[in-house]
Protein backbone atom coordinates (compact mmCIF):
# COMPACT_ATOMS: atom_id res chain seq x y z
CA UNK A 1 -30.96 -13.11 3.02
CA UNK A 2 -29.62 -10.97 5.74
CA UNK A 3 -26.07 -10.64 4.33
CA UNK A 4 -27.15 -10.39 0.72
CA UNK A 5 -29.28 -7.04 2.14
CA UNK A 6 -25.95 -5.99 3.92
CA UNK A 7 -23.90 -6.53 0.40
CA UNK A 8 -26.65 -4.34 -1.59
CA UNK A 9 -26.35 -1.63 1.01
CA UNK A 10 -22.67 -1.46 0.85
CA UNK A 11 -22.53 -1.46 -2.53
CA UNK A 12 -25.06 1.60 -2.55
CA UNK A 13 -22.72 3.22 -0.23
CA UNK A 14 -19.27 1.93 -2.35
CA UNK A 15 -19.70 5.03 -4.49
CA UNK A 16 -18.60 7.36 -1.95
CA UNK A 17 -15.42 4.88 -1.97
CA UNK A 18 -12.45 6.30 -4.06
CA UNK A 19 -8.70 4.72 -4.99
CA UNK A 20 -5.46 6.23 -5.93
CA UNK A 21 -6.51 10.00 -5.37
CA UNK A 22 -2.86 10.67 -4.92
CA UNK A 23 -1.92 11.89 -8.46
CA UNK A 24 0.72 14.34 -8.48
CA UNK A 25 0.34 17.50 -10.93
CA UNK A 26 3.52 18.18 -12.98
CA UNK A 27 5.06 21.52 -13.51
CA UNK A 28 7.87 21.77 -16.28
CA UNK A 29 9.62 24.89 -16.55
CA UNK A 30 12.21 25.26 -20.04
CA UNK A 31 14.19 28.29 -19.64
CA UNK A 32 15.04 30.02 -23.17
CA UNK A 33 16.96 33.17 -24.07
CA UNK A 34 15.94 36.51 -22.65
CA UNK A 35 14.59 35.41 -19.68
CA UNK A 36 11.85 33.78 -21.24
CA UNK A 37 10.30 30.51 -19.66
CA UNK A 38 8.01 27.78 -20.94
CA UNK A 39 5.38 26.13 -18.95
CA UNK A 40 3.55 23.00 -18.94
CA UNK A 41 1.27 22.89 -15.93
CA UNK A 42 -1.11 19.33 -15.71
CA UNK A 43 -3.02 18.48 -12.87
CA UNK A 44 -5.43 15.83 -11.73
CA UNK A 45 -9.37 16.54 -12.73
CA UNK A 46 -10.60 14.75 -9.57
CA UNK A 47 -8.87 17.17 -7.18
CA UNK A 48 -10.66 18.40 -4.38
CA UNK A 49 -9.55 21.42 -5.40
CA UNK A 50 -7.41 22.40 -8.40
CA UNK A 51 -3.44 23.14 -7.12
CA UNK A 52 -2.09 26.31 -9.20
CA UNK A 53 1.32 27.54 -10.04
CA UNK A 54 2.31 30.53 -8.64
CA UNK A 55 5.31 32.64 -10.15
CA UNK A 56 6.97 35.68 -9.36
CA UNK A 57 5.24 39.29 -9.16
CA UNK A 58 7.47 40.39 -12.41
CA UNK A 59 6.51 37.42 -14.43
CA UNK A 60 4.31 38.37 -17.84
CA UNK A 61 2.64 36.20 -19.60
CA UNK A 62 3.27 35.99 -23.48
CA UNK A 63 0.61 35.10 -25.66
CA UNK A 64 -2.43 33.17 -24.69
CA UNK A 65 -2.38 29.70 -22.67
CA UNK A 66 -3.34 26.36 -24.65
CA UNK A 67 -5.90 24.15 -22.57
CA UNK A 68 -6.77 20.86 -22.61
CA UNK A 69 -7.52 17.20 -21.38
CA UNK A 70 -4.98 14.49 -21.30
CA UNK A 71 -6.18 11.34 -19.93
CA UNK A 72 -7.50 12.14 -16.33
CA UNK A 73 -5.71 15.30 -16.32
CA UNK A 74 -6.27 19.25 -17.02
CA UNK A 75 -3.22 20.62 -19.27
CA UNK A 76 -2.18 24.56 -19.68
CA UNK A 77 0.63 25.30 -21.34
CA UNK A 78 2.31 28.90 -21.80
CA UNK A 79 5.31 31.07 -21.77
CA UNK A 80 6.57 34.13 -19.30
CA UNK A 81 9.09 36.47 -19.30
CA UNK A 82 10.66 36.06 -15.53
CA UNK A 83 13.38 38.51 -14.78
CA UNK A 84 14.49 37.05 -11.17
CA UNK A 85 13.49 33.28 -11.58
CA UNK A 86 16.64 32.01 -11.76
CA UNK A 87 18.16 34.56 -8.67
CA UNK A 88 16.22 35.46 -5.04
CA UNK A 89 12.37 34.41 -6.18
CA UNK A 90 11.30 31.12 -7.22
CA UNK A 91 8.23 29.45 -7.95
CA UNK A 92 5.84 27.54 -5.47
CA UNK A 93 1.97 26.10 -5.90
CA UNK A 94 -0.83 26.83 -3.97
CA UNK A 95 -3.34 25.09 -3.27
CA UNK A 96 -1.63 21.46 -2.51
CA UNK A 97 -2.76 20.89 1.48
CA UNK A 98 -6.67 21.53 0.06
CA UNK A 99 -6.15 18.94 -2.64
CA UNK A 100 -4.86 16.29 -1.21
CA UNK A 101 -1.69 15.93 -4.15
CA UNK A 102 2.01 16.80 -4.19
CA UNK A 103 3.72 18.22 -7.26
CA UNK A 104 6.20 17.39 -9.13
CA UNK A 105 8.36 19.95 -10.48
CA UNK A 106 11.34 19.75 -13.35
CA UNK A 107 13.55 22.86 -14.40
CA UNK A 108 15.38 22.72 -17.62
CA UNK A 109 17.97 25.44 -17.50
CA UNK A 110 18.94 27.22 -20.57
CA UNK A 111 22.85 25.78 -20.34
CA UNK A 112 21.69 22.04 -20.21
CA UNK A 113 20.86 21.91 -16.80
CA UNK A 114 18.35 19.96 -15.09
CA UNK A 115 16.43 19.86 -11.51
CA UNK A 116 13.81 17.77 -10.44
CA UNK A 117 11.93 18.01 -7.16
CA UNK A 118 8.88 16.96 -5.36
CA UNK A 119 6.70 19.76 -3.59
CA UNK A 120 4.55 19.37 -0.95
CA UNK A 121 2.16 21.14 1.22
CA UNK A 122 4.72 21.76 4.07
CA UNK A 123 7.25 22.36 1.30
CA UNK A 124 5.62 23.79 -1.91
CA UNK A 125 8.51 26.57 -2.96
CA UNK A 126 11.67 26.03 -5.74
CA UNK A 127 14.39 28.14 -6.71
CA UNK A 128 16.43 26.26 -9.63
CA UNK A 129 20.10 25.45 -7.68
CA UNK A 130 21.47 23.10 -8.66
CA UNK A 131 20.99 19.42 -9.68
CA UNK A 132 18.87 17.01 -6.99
CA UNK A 133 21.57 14.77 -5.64
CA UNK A 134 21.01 11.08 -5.28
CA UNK A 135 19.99 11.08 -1.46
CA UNK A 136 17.94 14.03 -1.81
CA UNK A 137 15.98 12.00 -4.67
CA UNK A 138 15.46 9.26 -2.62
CA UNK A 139 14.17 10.90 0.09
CA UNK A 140 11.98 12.66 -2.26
CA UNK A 141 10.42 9.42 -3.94
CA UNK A 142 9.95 7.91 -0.62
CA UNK A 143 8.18 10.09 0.31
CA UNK A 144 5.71 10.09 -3.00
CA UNK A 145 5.74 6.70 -2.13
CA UNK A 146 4.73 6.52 2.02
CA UNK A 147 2.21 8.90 0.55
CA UNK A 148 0.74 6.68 -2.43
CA UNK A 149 0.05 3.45 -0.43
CA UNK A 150 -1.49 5.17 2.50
CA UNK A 151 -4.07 7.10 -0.13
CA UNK A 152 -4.42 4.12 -2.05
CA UNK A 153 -7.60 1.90 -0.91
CA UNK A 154 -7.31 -0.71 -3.19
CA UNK A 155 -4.30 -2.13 -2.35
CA UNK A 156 -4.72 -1.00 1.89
CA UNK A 157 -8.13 -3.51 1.40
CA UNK A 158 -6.09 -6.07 0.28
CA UNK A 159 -3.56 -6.06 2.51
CA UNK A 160 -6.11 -6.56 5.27
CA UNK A 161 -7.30 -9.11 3.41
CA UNK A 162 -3.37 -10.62 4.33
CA UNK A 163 -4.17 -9.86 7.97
CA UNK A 164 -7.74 -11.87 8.25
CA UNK A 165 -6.18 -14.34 6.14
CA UNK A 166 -3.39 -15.20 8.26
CA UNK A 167 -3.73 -17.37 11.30
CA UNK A 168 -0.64 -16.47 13.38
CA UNK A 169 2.80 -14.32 12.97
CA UNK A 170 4.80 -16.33 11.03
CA UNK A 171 1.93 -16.84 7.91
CA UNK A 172 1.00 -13.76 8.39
CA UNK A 173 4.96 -12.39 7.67
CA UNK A 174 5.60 -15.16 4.88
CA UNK A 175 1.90 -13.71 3.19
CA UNK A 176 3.32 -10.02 3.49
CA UNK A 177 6.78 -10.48 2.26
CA UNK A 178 5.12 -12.90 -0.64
CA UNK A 179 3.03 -9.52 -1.50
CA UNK A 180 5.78 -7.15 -1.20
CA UNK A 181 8.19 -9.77 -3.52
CA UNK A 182 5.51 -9.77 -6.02
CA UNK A 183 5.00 -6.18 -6.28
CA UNK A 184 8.60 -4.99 -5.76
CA UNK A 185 9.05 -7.35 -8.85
CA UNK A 186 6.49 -5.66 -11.19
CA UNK A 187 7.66 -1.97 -10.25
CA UNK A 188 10.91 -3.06 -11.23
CA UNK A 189 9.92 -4.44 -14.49
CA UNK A 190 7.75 -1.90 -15.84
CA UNK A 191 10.01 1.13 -14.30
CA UNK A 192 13.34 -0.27 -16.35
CA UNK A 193 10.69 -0.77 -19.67
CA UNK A 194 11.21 -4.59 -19.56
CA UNK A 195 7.28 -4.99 -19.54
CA UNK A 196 4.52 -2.91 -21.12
CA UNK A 197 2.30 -0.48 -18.66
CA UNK A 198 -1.54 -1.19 -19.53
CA UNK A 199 -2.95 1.45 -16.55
CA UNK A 200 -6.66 0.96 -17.48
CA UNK A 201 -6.49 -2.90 -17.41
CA UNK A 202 -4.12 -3.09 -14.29
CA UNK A 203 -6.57 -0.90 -11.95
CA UNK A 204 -9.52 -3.12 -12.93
CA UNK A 205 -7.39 -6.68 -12.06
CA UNK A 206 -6.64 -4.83 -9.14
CA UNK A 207 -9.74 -4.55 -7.71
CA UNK A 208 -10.28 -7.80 -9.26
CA UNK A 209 -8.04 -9.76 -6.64
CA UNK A 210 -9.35 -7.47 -3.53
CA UNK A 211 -12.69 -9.03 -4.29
CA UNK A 212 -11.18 -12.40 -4.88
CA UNK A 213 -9.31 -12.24 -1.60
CA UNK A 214 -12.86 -11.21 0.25
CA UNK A 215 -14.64 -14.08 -1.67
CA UNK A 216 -12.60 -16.34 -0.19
CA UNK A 217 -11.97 -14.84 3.20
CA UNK A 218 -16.21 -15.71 3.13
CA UNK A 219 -15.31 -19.13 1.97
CA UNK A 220 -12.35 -20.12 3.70
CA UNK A 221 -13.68 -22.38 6.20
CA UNK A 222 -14.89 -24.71 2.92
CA UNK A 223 -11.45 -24.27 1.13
CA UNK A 224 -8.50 -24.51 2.43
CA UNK A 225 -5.10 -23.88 0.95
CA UNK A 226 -1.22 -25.14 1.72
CA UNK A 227 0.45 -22.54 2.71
CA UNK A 228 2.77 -22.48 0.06
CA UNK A 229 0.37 -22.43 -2.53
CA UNK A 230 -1.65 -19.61 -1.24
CA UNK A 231 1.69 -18.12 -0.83
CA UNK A 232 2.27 -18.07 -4.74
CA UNK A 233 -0.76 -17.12 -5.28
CA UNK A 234 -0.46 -13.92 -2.86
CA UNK A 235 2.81 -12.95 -5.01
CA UNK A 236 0.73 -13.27 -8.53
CA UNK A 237 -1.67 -10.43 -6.64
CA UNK A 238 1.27 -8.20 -5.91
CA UNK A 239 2.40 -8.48 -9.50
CA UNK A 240 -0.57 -6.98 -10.33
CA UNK A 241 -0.82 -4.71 -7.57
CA UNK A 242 3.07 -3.55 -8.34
CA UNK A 243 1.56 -2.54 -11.71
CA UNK A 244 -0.35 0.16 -10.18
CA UNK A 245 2.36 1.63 -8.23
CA UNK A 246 4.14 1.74 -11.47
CA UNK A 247 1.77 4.07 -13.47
CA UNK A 248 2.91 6.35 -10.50
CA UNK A 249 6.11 6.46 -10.68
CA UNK A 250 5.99 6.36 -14.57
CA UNK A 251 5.10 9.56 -14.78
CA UNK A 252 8.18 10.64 -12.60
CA UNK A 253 11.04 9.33 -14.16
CA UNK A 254 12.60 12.64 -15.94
CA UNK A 255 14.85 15.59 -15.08
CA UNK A 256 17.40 15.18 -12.63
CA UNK A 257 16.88 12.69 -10.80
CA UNK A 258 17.93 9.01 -11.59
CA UNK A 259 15.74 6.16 -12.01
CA UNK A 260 17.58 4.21 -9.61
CA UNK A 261 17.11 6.61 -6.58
CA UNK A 262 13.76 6.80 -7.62
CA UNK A 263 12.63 3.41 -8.18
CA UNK A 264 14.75 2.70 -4.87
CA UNK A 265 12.79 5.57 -2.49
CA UNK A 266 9.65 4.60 -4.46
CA UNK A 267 9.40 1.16 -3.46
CA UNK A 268 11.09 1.96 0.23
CA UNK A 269 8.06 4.50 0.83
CA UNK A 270 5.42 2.39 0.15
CA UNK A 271 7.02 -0.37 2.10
CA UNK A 272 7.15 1.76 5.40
CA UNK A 273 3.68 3.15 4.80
CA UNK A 274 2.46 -0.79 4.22
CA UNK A 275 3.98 -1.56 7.39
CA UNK A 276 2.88 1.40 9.44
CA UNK A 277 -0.87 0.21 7.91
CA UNK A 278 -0.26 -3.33 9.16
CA UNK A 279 1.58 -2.01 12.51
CA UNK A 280 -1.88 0.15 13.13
CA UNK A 281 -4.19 -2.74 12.01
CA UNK A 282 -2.48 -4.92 14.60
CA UNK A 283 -2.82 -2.74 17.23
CA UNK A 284 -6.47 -2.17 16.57
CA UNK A 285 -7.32 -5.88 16.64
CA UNK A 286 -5.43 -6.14 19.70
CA UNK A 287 -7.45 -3.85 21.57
CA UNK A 288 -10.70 -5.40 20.35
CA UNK A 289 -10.08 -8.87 21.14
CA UNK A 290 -9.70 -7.64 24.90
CA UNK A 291 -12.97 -4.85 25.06
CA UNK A 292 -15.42 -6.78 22.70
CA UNK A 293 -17.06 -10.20 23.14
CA UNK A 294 -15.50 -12.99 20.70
CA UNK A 295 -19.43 -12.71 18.70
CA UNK A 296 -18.55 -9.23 18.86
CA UNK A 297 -15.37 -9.83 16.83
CA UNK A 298 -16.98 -12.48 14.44
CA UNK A 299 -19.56 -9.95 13.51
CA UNK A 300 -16.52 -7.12 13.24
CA UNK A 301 -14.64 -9.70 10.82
CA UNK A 302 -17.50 -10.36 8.51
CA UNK A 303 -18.50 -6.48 8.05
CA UNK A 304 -14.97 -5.91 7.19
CA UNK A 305 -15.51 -9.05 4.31
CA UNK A 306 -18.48 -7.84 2.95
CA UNK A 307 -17.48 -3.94 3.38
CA UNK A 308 -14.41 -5.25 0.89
CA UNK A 309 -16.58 -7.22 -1.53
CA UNK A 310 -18.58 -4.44 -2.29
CA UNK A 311 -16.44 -1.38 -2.86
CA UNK A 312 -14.07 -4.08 -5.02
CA UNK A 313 -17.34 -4.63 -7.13
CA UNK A 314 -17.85 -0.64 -7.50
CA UNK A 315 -14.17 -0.25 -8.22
CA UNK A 316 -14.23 -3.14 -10.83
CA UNK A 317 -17.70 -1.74 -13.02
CA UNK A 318 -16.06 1.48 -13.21
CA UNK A 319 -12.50 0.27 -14.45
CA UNK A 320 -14.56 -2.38 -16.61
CA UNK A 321 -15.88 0.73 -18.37
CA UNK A 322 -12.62 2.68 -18.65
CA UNK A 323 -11.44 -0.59 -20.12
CA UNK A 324 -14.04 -1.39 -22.59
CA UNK A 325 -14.05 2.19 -23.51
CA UNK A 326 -10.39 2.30 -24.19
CA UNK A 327 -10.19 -1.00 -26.17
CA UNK A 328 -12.94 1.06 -28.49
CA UNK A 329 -11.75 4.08 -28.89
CA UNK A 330 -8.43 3.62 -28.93
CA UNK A 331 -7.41 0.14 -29.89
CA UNK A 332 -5.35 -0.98 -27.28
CA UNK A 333 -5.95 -1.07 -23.24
C-alpha cells in the first residue's frame, strides 16, 4: 500500500514533467526584386518565452502580417523592404537563451541561391554568404542533435532504464549499442522517406516502452530474460524511439544543406549527448555505492522505478489524447 501511495503522488507531481521542449522555430527569408524580402517566422507555442526575429533598422514592413496556428506552432508571415540585408547587416533572433530553443534559419537568394543555418543563443546573427558547406552542416546538426537528447526526457528515462537493467559492463554496452542500432535505423528510414512519419502516435509508444521498461525493472526479479532476447527487444524500443528524433530533423531537411550531413551530425549529436548522459549516470552511481548504505541504494533504485512509471503514465494520457483527437479530426494519426 506504501508504494501504490508513492505511485499516486508521483503521478500528481508528473505534470510538472515535460518531453521534447527542444523545438526549433524556423525563419525563411525569399529575397525578390527591389530589395524586397518574404518572411515566414514559426515558433513553438510552449516556449518559455516566445524567440522573435529581429531585422535591420531600415527594414519596412509591407502590408499587414498573416497569423496563425500550425500544429504546436505560432505562424507570421510578411514581407519587408531591406536595403542592406544582403551587404554589412544581417538578421539575428532574440530571445533564444530565455526560451530554451535554437532556430533554424534558410535564405533563398533572388539568383537561386540557398543558405541554411542553425542559430543559437551564443550564436543567434546571419548575414546571407554563401552556401553552408558540408562540414559546417554537420557541425550544425550535431549540435541540434547533442541538444535534442539532452532536453528530451523520454528517451534520457529510458536509457536509465538500460543502466538499472544491466548487470555489469559488457550487457550494459551490448543493451546501449542494441538501442542506438535500433534508433539509428528508424532516423534513417523515415529521414530518406522509406517509411511514413506518424508524430502523434510515435510520442505516445514512446512513453509507452519507458513505462514498459519500469514495469519490468519492478518485476525483474520474477522474469528473467536471455540476454539476447531482451537485446532484440531493446532495439524494437529504439525503433520507436528513432521515430521521435525523426520528427526533429524532419522539419530540417531544406535549403542548403544536404540530407546526408544532416542526417549524419543528427544522429552523431545525439549519440555524444547519450553517452555524456550515461558517462554522468555512471559516475553518480559510483559515488553512491561508496557514501550510502546498500538499503540506502535499494531504496534510491526503486524511487527512480516508480519516479519513471509515473511521469511515462502522464506522458502516455496526454499523447493518448493528441492521438485520439487526431484520428477524429483528421482521419489519420
Amino acid at each position: 500500500m506504501t508504494r501504490f501511495k508513492f505511485f499516486c503522488i508521483l503521478i500528481c507531481l508528473s505534470s510538472f514533467a515535460q518531453a521534447h521542449n527542444f523545438a526549433p522555430s524556423l525563419l525563411e527569408l525569399r529575397e525578390q526584386p527591389g530589395g524586397v524580402v518574404e518572411l515566414l517566422w514559426r515558433t513553438p507555442l510552449q516556449s518559455l518565452k516566445q524567440p522573435m526575429p529581429v531585422l535591420p533598422a531600415d527594414c519596412r514592413s509591407l502590408g499587414g502580417v498573416e497569423q496563425g496556428i500550425r500544429g504546436s506552432a505560432t505562424e507570421y508571415r510578411y514581407s519587408v523592404v531591406c536595403g542592406v540585408l544582403t551587404h554589412s547587416a544581417g538578421v539575428s533572433i532574440a530571445g533564444l537563451s530565455e526560451s530554451k530553443t535554437a532556430a533554424l534559419l534558410r535564405w533563398y537568394g533572388i539568383g537561386g541561391g540557398q543558405q541554411q543555418v542553425l542559430l543559437r543563443s551564443d550564436d543567434d546573427y546571419f548575414i546571407p554568404r554563401s552556401n553552408v558547406g558540408w562540414s559546417q552542416g554537420l557541425l550544425q546538426f550535431g549540435g541540434l542533435g547533442f541538444n535534442h537528447i539532452l532536453v528530451g526526457s523520454d528517451h534520457l528515462l529510458f536509457v536509465l532504464g538500460l543502466l538499472m537493467l544491466a548487470s555489469g559492463f559488457r550487457p550494459l554496452l551490448l543493451l546501449v549499442t542494441s538501442f542506438t542500432l535500433g534508433h539509428s535505423i528508424s532516423l534513417a528510414l523515415v529521414s530518406l522517406g522509406i517509411i511514413p512519419y506518424a508524430p502523434t502516435l510515435a510520442e505516445s509508444l514512446i512513453a509507452l516502452s519507458v513505462l514498459l521498461m519500469a514495469c519490468y525493472l519492478a518485476e525483474r526479479r520474477q522474469r528473467q530474460r536471455s540476454l539476447v532476447s531482451m537485446n532484440i527487444l531493446v532495439a524494437g524500443f529504439g525503433l520507436l524511439h528513432g521515430l521521435g528524433f525523426a520528427g526533429v530533423l524532419s522539419e530540417l531537411l531544406d535549403g542548403g544543406v544536404g540530407l546526408v550531413p544532416a542526417l549524419l551530425g543528427f544522429n552523431l549529436g545525439i549519440e555524444l549527448g547519450q553517452l555524456l548522459f550515461i558517462i554522468g549516470v555512471l559516475g553518480v552511481m559510483w559515488v553512491l555505492r561508496r557514501c550510502l548504505r546498500p538499503q540506502w541504494i535499494d531504496g534510491l533504485r526503486w524511487a527512480a522505478i516508480y519516479a519513471m512509471g509515473s511521469v511515462s503514465v502522464f506522458w502516455l494520457v496526454g499523447r493518448g489524447v493528441a492521438v485520439a483527437d487526431a484520428a477524429l479530426n483528421i482521419g489519420i494519426y
